[in-house]
Protein backbone atom coordinates (compact mmCIF):
# COMPACT_ATOMS: atom_id res chain seq x y z
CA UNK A 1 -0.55 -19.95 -3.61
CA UNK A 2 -3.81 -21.34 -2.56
CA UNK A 3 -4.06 -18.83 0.28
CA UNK A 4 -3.16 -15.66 -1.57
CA UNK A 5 -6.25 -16.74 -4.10
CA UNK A 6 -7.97 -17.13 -1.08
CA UNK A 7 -7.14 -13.51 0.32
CA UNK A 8 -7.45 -11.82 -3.01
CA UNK A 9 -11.43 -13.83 -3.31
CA UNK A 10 -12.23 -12.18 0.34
CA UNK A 11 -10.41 -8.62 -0.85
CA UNK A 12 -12.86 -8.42 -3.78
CA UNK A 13 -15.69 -9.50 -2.09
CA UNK A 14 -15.08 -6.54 0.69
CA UNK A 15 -14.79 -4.24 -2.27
CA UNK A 16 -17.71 -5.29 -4.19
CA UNK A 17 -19.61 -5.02 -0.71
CA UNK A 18 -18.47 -1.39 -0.28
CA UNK A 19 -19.31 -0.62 -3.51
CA UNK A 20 -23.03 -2.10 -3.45
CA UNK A 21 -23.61 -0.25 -0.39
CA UNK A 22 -22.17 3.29 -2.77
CA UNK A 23 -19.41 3.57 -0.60
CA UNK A 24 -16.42 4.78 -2.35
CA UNK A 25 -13.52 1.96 -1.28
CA UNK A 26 -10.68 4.54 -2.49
CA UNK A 27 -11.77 8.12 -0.60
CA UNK A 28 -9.93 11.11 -1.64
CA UNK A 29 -9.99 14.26 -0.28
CA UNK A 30 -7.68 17.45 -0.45
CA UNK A 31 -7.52 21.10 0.39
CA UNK A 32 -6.91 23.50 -1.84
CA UNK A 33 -3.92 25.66 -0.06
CA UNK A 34 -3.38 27.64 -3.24
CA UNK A 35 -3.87 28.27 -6.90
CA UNK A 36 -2.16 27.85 -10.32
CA UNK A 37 -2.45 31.14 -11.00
CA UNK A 38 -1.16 32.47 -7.60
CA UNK A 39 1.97 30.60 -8.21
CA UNK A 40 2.48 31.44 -11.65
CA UNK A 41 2.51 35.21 -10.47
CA UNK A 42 4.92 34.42 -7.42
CA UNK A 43 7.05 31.84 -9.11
CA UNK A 44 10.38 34.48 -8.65
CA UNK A 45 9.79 35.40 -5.06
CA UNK A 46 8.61 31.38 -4.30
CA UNK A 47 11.63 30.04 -6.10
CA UNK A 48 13.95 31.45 -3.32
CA UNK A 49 12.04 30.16 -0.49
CA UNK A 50 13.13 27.02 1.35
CA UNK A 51 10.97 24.16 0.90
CA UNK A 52 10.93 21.93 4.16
């Protein structure tokens, strides 16, 4: 038990460190393929389609 306290210290201190430096630790990122609105037009055609 004494090392996974020991793991979880170092953990924190490697986020804190990110953080302090304005890093954001958990990065997200997407692209936008398409649009609510898009689908909500298509939905009968798109329904038929096979998803892979």
């Amino acid at each position: 038990m004494e090392d996974f306290n020991q793991l979880m210290k170092v953990r924190f201190e490697k986020l804190n460190r990110l953080r302090e430096l304005e890093i954001n630790p958990y990065p997200y990122e997407y692209e936008q393929t398409h649009k609510s609105k898009e689908i909500k037009e298509n939905f009968e055609q798109l329904e038929k389609q096979a998803v892979s």
